[in-house]
C-alpha atoms as a PDB file:
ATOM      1  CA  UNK A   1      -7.326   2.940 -14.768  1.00  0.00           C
ATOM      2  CA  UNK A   2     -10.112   0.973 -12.628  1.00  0.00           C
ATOM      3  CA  UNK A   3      -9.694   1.859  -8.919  1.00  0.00           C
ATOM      4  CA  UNK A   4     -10.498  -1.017  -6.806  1.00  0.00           C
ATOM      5  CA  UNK A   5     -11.852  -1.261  -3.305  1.00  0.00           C
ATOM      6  CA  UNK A   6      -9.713  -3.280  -0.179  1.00  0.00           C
ATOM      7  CA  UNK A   7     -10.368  -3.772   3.037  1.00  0.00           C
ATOM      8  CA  UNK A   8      -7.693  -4.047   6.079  1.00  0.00           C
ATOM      9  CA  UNK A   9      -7.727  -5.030   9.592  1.00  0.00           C
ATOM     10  CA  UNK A  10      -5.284  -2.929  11.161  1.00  0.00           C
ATOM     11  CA  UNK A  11      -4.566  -2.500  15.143  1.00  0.00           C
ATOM     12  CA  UNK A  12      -6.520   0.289  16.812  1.00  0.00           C
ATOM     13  CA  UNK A  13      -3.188   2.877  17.856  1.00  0.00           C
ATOM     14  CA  UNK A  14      -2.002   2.132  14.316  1.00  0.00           C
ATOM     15  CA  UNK A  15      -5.009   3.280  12.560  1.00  0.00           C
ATOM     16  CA  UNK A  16      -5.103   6.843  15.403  1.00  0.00           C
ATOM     17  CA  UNK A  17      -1.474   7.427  14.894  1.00  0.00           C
ATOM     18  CA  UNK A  18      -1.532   6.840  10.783  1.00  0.00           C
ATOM     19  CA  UNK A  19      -4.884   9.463  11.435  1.00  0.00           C
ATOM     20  CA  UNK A  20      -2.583  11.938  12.812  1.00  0.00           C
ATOM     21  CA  UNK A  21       0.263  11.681  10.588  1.00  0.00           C
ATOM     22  CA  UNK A  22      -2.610  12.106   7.544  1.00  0.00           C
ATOM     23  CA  UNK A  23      -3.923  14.928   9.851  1.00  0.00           C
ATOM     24  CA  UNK A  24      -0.541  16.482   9.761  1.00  0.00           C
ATOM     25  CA  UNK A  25      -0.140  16.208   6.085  1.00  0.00           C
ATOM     26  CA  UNK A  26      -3.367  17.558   5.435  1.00  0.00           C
ATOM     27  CA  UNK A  27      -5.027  14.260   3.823  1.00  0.00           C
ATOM     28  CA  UNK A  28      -7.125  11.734   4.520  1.00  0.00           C
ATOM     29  CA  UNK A  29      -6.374   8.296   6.285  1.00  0.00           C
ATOM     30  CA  UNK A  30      -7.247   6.436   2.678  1.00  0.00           C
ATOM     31  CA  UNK A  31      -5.049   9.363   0.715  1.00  0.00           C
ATOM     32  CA  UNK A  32      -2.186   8.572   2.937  1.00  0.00           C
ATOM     33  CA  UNK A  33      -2.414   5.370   2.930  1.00  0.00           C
ATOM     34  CA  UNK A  34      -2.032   5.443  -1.052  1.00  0.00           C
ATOM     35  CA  UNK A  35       0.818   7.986  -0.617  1.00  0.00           C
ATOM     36  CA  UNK A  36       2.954   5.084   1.532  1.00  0.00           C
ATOM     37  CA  UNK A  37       1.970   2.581  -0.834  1.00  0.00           C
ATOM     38  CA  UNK A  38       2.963   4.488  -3.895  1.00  0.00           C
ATOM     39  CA  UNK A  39       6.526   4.943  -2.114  1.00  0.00           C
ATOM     40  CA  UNK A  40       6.734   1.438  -1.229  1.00  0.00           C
ATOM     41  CA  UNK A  41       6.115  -0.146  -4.909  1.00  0.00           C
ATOM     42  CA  UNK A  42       8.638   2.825  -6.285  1.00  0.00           C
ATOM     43  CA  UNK A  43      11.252   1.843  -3.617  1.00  0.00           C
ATOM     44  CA  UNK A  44      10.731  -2.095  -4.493  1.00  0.00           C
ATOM     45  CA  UNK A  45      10.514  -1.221  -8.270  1.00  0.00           C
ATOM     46  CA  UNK A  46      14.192   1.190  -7.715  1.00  0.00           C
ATOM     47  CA  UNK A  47      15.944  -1.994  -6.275  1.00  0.00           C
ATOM     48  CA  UNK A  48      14.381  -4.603  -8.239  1.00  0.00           C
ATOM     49  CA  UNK A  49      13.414  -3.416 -11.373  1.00  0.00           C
ATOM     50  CA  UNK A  50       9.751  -2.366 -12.570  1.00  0.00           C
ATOM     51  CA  UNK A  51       6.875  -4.662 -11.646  1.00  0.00           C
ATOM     52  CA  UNK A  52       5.487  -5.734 -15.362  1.00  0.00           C
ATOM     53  CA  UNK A  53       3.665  -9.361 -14.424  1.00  0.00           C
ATOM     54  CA  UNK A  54       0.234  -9.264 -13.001  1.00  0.00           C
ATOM     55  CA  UNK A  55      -0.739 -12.092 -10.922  1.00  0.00           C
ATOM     56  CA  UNK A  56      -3.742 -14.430 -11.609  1.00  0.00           C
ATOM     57  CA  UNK A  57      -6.331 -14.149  -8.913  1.00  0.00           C
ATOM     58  CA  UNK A  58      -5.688 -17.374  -8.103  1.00  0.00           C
ATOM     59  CA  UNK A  59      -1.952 -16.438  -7.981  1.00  0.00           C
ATOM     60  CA  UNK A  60      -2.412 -13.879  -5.441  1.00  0.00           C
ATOM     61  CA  UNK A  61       0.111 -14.973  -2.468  1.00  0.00           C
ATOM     62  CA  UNK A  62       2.765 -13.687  -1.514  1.00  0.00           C
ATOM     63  CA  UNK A  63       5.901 -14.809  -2.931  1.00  0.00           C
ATOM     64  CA  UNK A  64       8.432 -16.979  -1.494  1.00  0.00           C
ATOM     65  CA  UNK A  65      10.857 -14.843   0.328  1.00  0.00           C
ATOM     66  CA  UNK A  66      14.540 -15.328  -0.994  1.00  0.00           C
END
């Protein structure tokens, strides 16, 4: 599997208090982030069924909320 690069902007306290909660768990900011990520597509895949589609790049938006 590639891994791919992404950049954020993110608000200043959020970015020290996700530090300290990666502090805590004894990772880095970027290996926590992927952590909370992970949980979030296995939480969205648990209530709506596993993500098989991948979008075009010219696709990427976020869908229409329903």
């Amino acid at each position: 599997m590639a891994v791919k690069s992404v950049s954020i902007r993110i608000e200043e306290e959020m970015l020290r208090k996700i530090g300290y909660v990666a502090d805590y768990e004894g990772r880095s900011v970027n290996s926590h982030i992927l952590v909370l990520v992970r949980e979030s597509i296995r939480a969205f895949e648990a209530s709506h069924g596993t993500i098989t589609e991948e979008l075009a790049s010219v696709e990427n938006v976020k869908p229409a909320r329903k």
